[in-house]
C-alpha atoms as a PDB file:
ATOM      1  CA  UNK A   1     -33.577   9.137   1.035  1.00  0.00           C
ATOM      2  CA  UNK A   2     -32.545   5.519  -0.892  1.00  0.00           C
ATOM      3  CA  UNK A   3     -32.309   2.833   1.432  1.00  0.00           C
ATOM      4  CA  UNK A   4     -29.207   1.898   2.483  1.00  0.00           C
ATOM      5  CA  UNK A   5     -28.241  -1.563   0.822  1.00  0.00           C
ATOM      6  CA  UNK A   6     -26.839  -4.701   3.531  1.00  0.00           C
ATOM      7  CA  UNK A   7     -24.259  -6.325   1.190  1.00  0.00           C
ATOM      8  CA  UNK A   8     -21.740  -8.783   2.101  1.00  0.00           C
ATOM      9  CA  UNK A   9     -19.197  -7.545   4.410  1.00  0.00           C
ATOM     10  CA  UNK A  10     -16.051  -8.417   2.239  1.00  0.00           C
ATOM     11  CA  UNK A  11     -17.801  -6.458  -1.169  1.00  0.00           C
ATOM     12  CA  UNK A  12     -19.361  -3.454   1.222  1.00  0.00           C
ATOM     13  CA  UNK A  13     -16.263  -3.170   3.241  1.00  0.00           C
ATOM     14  CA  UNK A  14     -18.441  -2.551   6.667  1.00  0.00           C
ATOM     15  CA  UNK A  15     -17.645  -4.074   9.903  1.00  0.00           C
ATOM     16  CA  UNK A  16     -17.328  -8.536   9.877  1.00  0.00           C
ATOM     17  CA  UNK A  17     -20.169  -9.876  11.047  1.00  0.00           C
ATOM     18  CA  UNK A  18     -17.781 -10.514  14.561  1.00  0.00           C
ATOM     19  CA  UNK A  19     -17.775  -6.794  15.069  1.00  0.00           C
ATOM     20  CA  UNK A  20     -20.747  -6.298  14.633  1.00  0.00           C
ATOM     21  CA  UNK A  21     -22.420  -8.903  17.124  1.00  0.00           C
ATOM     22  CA  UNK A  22     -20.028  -7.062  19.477  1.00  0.00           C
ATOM     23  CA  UNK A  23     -21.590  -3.978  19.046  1.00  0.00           C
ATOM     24  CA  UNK A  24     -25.037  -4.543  19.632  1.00  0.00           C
ATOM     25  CA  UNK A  25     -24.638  -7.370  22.473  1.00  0.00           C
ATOM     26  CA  UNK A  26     -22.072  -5.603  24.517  1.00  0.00           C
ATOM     27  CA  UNK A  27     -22.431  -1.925  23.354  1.00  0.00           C
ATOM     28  CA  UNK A  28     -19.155  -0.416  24.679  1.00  0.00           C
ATOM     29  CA  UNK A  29     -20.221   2.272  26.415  1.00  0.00           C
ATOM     30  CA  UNK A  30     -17.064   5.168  27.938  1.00  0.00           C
ATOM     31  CA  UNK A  31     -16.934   6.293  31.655  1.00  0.00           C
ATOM     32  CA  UNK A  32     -18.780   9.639  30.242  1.00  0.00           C
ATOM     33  CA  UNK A  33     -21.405   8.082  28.239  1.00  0.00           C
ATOM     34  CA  UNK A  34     -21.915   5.487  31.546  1.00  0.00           C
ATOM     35  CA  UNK A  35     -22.058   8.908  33.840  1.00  0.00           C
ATOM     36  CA  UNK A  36     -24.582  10.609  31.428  1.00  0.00           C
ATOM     37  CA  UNK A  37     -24.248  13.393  29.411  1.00  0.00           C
ATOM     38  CA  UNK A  38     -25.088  16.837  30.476  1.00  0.00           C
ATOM     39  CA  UNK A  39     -23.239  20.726  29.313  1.00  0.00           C
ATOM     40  CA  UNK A  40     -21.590  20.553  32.549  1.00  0.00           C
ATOM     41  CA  UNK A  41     -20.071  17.371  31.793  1.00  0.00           C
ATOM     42  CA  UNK A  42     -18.912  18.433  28.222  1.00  0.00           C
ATOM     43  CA  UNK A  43     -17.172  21.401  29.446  1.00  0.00           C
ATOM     44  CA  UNK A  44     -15.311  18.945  31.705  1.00  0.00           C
ATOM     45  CA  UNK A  45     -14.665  16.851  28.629  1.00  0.00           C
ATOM     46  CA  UNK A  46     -13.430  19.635  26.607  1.00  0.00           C
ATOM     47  CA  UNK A  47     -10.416  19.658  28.340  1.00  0.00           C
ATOM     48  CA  UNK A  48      -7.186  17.917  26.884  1.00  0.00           C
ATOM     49  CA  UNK A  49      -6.356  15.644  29.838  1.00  0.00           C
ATOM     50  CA  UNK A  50      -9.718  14.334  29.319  1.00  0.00           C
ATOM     51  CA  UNK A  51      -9.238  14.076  25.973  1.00  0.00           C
ATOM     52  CA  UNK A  52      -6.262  11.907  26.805  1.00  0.00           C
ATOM     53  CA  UNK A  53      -8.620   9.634  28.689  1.00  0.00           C
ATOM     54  CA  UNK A  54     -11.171   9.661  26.036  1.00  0.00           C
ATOM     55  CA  UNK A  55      -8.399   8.739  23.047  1.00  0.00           C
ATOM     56  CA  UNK A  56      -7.062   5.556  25.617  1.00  0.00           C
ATOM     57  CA  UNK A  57     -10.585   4.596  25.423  1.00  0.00           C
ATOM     58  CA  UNK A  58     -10.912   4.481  21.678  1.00  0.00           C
ATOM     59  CA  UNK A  59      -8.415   2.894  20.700  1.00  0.00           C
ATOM     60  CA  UNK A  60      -9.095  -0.235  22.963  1.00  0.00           C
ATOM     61  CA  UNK A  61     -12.869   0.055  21.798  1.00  0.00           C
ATOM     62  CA  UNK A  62     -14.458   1.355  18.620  1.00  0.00           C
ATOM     63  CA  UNK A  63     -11.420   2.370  17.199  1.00  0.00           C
ATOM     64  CA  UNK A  64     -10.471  -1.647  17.285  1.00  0.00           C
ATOM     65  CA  UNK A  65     -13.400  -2.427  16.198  1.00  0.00           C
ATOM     66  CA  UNK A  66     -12.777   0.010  12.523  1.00  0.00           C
ATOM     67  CA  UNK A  67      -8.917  -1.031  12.337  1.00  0.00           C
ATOM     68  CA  UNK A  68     -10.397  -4.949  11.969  1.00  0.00           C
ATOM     69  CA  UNK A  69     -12.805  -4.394   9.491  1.00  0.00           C
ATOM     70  CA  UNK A  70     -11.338  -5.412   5.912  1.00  0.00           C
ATOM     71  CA  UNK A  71      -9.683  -2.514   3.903  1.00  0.00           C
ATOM     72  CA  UNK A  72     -11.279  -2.512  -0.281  1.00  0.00           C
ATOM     73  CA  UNK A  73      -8.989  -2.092  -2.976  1.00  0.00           C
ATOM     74  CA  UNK A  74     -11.492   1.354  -3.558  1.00  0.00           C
ATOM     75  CA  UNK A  75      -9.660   3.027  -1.328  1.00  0.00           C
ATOM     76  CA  UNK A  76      -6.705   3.147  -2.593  1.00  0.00           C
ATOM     77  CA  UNK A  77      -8.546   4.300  -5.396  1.00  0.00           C
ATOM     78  CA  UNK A  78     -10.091   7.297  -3.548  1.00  0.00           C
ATOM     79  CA  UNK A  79      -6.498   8.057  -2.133  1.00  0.00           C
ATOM     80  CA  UNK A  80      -5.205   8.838  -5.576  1.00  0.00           C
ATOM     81  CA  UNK A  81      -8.379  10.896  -6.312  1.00  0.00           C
ATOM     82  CA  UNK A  82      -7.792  12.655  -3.089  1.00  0.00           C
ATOM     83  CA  UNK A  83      -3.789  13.666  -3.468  1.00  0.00           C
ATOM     84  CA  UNK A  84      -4.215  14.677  -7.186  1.00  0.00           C
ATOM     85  CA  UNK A  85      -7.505  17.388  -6.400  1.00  0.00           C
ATOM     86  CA  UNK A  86      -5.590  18.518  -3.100  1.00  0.00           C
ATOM     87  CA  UNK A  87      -2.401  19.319  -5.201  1.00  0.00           C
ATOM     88  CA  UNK A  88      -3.980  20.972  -8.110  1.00  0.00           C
ATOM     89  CA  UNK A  89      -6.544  22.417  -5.772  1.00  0.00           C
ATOM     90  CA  UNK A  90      -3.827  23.776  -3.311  1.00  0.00           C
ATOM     91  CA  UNK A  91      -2.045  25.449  -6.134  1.00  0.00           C
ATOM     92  CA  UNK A  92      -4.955  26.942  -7.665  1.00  0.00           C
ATOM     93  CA  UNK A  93      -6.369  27.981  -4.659  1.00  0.00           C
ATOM     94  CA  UNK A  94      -2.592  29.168  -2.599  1.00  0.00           C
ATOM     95  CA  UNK A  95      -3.664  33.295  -3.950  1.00  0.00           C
ATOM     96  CA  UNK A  96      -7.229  32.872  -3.005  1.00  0.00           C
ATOM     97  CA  UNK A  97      -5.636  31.856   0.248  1.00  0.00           C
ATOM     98  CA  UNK A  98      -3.440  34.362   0.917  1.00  0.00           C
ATOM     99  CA  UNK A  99      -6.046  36.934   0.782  1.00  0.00           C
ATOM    100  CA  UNK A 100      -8.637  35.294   3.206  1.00  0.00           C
ATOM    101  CA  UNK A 101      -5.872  35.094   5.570  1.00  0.00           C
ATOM    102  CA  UNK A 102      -5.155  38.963   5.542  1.00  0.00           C
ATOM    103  CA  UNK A 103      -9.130  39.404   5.606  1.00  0.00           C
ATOM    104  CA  UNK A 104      -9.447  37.264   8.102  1.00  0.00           C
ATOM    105  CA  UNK A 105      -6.452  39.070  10.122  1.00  0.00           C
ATOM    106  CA  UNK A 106      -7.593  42.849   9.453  1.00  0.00           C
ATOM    107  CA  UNK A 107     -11.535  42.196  10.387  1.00  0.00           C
ATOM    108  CA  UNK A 108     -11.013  40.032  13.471  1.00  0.00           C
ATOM    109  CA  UNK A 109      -7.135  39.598  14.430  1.00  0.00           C
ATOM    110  CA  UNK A 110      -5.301  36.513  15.049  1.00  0.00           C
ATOM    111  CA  UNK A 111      -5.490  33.998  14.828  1.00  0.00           C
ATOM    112  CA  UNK A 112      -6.344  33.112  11.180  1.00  0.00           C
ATOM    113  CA  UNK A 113      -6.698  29.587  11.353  1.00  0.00           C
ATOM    114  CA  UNK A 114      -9.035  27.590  13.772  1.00  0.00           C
ATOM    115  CA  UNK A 115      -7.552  24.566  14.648  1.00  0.00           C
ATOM    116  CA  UNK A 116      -9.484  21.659  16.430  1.00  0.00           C
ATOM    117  CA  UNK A 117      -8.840  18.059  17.161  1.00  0.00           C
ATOM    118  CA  UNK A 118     -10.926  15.854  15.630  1.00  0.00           C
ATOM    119  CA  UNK A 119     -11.594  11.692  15.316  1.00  0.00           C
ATOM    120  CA  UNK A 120     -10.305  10.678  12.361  1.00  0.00           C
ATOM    121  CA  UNK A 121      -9.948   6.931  10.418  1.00  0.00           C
ATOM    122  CA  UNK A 122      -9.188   4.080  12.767  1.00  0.00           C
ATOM    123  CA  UNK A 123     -10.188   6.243  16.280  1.00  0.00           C
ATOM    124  CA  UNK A 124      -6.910   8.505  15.691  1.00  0.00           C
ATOM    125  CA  UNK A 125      -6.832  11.885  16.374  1.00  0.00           C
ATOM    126  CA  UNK A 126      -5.983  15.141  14.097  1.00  0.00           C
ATOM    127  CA  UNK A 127      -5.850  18.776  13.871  1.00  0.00           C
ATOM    128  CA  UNK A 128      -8.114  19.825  11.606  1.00  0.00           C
ATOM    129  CA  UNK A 129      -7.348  23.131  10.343  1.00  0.00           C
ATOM    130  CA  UNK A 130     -10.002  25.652   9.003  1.00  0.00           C
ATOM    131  CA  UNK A 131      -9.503  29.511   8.724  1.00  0.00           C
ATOM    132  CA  UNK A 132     -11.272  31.459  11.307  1.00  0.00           C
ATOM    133  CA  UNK A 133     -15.066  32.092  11.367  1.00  0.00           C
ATOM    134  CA  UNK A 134     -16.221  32.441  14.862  1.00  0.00           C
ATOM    135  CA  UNK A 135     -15.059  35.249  17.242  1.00  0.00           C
ATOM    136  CA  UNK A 136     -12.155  34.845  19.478  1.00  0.00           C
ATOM    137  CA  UNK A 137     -12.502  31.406  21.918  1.00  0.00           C
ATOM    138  CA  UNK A 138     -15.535  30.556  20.045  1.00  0.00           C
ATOM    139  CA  UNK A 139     -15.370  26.965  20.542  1.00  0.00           C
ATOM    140  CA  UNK A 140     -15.180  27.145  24.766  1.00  0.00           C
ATOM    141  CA  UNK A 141     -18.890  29.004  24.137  1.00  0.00           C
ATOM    142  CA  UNK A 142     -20.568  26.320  22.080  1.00  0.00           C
ATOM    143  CA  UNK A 143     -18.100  23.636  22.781  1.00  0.00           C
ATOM    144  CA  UNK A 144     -21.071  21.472  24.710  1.00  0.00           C
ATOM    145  CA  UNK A 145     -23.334  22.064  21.913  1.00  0.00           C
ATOM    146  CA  UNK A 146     -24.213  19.885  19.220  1.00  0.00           C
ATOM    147  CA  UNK A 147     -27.053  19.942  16.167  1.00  0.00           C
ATOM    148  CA  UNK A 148     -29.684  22.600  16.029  1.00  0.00           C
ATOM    149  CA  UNK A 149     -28.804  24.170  19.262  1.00  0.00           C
ATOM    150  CA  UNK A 150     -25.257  24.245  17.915  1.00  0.00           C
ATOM    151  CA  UNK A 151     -26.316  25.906  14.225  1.00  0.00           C
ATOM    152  CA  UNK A 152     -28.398  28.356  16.333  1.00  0.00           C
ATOM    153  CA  UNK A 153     -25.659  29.741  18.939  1.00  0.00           C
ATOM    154  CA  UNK A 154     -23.034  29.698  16.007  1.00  0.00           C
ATOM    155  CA  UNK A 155     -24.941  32.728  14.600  1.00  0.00           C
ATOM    156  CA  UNK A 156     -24.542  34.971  16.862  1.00  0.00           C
ATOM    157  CA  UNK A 157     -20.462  34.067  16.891  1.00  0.00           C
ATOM    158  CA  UNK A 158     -19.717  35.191  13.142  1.00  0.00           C
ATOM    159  CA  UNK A 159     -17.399  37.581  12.840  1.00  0.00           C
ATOM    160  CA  UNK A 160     -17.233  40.262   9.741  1.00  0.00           C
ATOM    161  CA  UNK A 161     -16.637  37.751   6.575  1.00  0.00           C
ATOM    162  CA  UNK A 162     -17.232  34.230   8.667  1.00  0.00           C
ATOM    163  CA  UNK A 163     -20.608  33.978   7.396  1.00  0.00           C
ATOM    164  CA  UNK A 164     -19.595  34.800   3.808  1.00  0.00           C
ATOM    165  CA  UNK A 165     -16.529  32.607   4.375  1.00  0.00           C
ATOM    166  CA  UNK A 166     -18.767  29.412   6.067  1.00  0.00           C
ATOM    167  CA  UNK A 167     -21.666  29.618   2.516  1.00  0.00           C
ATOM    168  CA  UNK A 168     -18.485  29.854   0.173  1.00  0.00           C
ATOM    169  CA  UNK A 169     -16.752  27.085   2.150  1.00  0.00           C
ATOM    170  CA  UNK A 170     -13.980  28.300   1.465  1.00  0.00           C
ATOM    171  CA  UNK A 171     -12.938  28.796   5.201  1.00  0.00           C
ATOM    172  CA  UNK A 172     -11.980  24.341   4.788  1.00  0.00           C
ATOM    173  CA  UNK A 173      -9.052  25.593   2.014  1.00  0.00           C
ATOM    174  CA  UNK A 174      -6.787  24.670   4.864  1.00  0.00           C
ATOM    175  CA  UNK A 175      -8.158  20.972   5.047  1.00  0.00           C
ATOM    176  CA  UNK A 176      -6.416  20.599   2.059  1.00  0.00           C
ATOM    177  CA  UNK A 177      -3.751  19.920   4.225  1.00  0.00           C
ATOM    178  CA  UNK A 178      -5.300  17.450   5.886  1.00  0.00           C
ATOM    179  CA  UNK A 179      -5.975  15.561   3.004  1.00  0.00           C
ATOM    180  CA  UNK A 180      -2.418  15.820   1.707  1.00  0.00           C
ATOM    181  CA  UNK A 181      -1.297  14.124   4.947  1.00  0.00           C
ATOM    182  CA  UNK A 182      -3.751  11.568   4.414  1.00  0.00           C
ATOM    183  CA  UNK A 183      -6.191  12.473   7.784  1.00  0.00           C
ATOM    184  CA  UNK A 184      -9.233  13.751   5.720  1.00  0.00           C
ATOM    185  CA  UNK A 185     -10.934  12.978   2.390  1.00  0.00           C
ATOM    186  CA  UNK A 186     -12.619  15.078   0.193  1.00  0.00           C
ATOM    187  CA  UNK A 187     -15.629  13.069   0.662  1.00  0.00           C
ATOM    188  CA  UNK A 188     -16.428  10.729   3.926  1.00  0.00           C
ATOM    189  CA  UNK A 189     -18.469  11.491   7.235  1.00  0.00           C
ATOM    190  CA  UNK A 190     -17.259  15.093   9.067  1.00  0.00           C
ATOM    191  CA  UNK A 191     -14.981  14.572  11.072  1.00  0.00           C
ATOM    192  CA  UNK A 192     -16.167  15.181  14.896  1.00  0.00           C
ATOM    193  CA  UNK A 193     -15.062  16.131  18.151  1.00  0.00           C
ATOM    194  CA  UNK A 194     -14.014  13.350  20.821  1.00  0.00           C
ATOM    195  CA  UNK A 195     -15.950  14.095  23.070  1.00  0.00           C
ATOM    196  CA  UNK A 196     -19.690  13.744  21.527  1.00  0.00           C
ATOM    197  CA  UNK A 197     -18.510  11.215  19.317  1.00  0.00           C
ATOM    198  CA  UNK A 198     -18.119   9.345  22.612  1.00  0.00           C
ATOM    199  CA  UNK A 199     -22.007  10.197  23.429  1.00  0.00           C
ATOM    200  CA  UNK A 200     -23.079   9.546  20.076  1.00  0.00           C
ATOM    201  CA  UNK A 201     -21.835   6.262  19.625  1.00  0.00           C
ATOM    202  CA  UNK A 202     -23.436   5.301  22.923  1.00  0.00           C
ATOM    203  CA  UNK A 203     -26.611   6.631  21.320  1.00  0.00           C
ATOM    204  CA  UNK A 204     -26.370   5.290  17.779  1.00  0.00           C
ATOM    205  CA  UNK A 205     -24.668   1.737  18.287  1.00  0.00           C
ATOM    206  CA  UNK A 206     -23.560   1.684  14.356  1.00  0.00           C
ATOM    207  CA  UNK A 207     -21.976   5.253  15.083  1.00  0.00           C
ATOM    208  CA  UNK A 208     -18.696   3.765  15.458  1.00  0.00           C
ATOM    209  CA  UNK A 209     -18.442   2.777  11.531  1.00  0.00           C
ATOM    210  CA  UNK A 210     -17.648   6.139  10.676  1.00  0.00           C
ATOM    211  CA  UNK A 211     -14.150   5.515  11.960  1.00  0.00           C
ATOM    212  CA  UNK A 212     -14.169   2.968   8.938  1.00  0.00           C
ATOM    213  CA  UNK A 213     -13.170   5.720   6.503  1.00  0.00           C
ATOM    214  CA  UNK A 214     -11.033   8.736   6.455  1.00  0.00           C
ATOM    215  CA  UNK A 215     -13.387  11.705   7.359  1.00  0.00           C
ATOM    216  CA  UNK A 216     -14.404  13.995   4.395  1.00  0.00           C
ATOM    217  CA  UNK A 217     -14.385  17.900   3.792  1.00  0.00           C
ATOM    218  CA  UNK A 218     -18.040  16.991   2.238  1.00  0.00           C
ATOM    219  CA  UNK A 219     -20.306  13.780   2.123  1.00  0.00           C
ATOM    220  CA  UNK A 220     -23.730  12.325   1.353  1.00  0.00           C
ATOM    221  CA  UNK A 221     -25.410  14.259   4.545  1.00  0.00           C
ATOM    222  CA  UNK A 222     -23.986  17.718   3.747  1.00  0.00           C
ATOM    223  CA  UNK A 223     -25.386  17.315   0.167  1.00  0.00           C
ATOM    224  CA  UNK A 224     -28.627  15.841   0.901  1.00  0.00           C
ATOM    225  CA  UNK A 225     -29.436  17.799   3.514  1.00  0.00           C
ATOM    226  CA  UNK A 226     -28.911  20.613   6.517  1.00  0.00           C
ATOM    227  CA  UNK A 227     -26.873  21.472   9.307  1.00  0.00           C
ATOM    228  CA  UNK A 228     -30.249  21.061  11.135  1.00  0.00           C
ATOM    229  CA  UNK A 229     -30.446  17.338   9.939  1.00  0.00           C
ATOM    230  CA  UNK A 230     -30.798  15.125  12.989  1.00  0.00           C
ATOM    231  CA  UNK A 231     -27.796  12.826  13.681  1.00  0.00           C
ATOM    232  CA  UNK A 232     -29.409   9.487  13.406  1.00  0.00           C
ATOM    233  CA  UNK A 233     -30.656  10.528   9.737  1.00  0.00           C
ATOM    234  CA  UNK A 234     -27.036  11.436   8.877  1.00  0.00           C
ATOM    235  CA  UNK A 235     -25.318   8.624  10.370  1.00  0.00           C
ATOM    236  CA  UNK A 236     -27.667   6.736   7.639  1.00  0.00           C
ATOM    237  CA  UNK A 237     -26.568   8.898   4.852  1.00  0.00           C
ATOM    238  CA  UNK A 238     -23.002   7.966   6.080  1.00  0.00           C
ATOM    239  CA  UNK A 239     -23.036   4.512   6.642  1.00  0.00           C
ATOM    240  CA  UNK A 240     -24.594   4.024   2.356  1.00  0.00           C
ATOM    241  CA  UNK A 241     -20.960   6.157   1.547  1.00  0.00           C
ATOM    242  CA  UNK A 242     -19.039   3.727   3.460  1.00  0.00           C
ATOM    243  CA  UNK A 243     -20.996   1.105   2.312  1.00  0.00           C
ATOM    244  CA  UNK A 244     -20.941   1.545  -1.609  1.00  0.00           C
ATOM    245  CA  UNK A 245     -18.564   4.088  -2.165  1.00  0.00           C
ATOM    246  CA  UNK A 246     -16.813   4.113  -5.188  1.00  0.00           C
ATOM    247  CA  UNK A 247     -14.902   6.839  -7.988  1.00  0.00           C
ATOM    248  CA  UNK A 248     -18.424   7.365  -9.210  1.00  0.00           C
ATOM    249  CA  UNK A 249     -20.130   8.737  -5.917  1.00  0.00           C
ATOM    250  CA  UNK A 250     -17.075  10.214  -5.242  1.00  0.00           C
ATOM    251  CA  UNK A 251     -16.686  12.635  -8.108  1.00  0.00           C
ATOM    252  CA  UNK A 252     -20.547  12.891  -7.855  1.00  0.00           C
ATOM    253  CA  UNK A 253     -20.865  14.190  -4.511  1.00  0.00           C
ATOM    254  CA  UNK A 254     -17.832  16.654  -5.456  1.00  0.00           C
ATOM    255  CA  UNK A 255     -20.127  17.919  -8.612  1.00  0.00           C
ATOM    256  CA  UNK A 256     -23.337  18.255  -6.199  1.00  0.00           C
ATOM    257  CA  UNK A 257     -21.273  19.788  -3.374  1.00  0.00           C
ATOM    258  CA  UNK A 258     -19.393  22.457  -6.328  1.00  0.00           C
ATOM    259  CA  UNK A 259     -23.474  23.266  -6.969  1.00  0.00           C
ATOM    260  CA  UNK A 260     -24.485  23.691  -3.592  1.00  0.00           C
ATOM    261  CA  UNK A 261     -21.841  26.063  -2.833  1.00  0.00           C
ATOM    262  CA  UNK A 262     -22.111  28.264  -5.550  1.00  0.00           C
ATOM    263  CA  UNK A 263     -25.887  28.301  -5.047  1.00  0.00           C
ATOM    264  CA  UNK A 264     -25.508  28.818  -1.334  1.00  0.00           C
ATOM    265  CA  UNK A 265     -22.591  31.951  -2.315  1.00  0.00           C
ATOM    266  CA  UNK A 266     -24.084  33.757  -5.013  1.00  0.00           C
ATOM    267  CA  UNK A 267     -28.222  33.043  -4.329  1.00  0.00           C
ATOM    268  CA  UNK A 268     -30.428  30.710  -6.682  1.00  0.00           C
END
C-alpha cells in the first residue's frame, strides 16, 4: 500500500489545520462511544429514536468539523463524472433491472429493495437503496456486527441469487439513484451506518474525514483489498482518495473495480 502523501490543506482539500488540532486534543467522543460499546448496546442504537440522538450529535461535532473544511474545484469535476455515468448507466442498465427485481421477488418475496440509512457527505443522513440480498429482517440479525464477524454471519443470510447478486454487484444498480440525487459517488469511502461510525470515529480519530466527500458505490479499499480488511487499514486507503483525488483515480478505480467484478462473477 503507497503511503499516503500530507500536502497542504488548501491543494489536498483535507481538514484546516484548526480542525484538525481539534480532533486529536479534544477527540469528541458521543454519549455511546463515552458508555462503551458492546452488541447489547448496538441493538439499542439500532433503533431510530436513537438514531435521532446520534444525527443531533453529528451535526454539532464531526459533521462541523467536514462542512468547514475547504471544498476543491475537483469536485465539481467528479459531480459531472458522476451524473453523466448514472444517466447512461441507469438507462442501460433500467432492463437488467427489471429482471433482478422479479428474481429477487419470485426466490425470496418482498421486499425487493433493501433500504438502510446511512452517513453521508457533511454528517447527513440517506437512504441508501440496494436490491435485496439477505433474508427477510436481515439487518436486526447482524445489525451489531461489523468487519470479519460481519462478512462471516452474512453467509449464512443469502438468499437464492444474493450471493450471485453481491459478486456481480449488481444488487448497488439502485444506488444509482443515490448518485443522481447527489448523496453517493461512484467512487468515495462506503457509506456506513450511524451507529458504528459513531464507535469508529472514537477509535480512529481521523475517521471523521470521510464525511469530507460524498460516499462512493466503490473506492480505493474495495479495490485494493477485502471485506475482511481491518478498518484502520481502510480508513488509510480512504483518507489518500480524499486526499489526491482527481478525474484520473476516478475513472481508474472505475476500470479496476469493472475488472474485479467480472473476475469475481465469471471466475479468473
Amino acid at each position: 500500500m503507497g503511503r499516503v502523501r500530507v500536502r497542504d490543506l488548501n491543494e489536498a482539500g483535507g481538514p484546516s489545520s484548526k480542525a484538525r488540532a481539534a480532533s486529536s486534543s479534544t477527540r469528541w467522543r458521543p454519549e455511546s462511544a463515552r458508555a462503551g460499546y458492546t452488541e447489547t448496546s448496538a441493538r439499542k442504537v439500532y433503533h431510530r429514536p436513537v438514531a435521532f440522538q446520534l444525527e443531533d450529535t453529528l451535526v454539532t461535532g464531526y459533521a462541523r468539523l467536514a462542512r468547514e473544511t475547504p471544498r476543491r474545484r475537483i469536485d465539481l469535476e467528479l459531480r459531472a463524472l458522476d451524473l453523466a455515468f448514472a444517466t447512461v448507466f441507469g438507462i442501460l442498465l433500467a432492463p437488467v433491472a427489471a429482471v433482478i427485481a422479479v428474481l429477487v421477488l419470485a426466490t425470496s418475496g418482498t421486499p425487493v429493495l433493501y433500504r438502510g440509512e446511512r452517513v453521508g457527505r457533511g454528517g447527513r443522513f440517506f437512504t441508501m437503496l440496494k436490491f435485496r440480498t439477505l433474508g427477510r429482517d436481515a439487518e436486526s440479525r447482524l445489525g451489531p456486527y461489523l468487519g470479519e464477524e460481519l462478512v462471516l454471519r452474512t453467509d449464512a443470510e443469502y438468499t437464492r441469487i444474493g450471493r450471485w447478486l453481491k459478486a456481480s454487484q449488481l444488487d448497488e444498480v439502485p444506488q444509482l439513484w443515490n448518485v443522481l440525487r447527489g448523496e453517493m459517488s461512484f467512487v468515495g469511502p462506503r457509506p456506513i451506518r450511524a451507529r458504528f461510525f459513531a464507535q469508529l470515529a472514537n477509535d480512529l480519530p481521523a475517521y471523521w474525514q470521510r464525511l469530507v466527500v460524498r460516499p462512493g458505490l466503490t473506492g480505493f479499499a474495495q479495490v485494493r483489498r477485502g471485506y475482511e480488511t481491518s478498518m484502520s487499514e481502510k480508513l488509510a486507503h480512504d483518507l489518500e482518495w480524499i486526499a489526491d483525488r482527481s478525474v484520473r483515480l476516478y475513472l481508474r478505480t472505475l476500470t479496476s473495480t469493472a475488472w474485479r467484478v467480472l473476475r469475481q462473477t465469471f471466475g479468473r
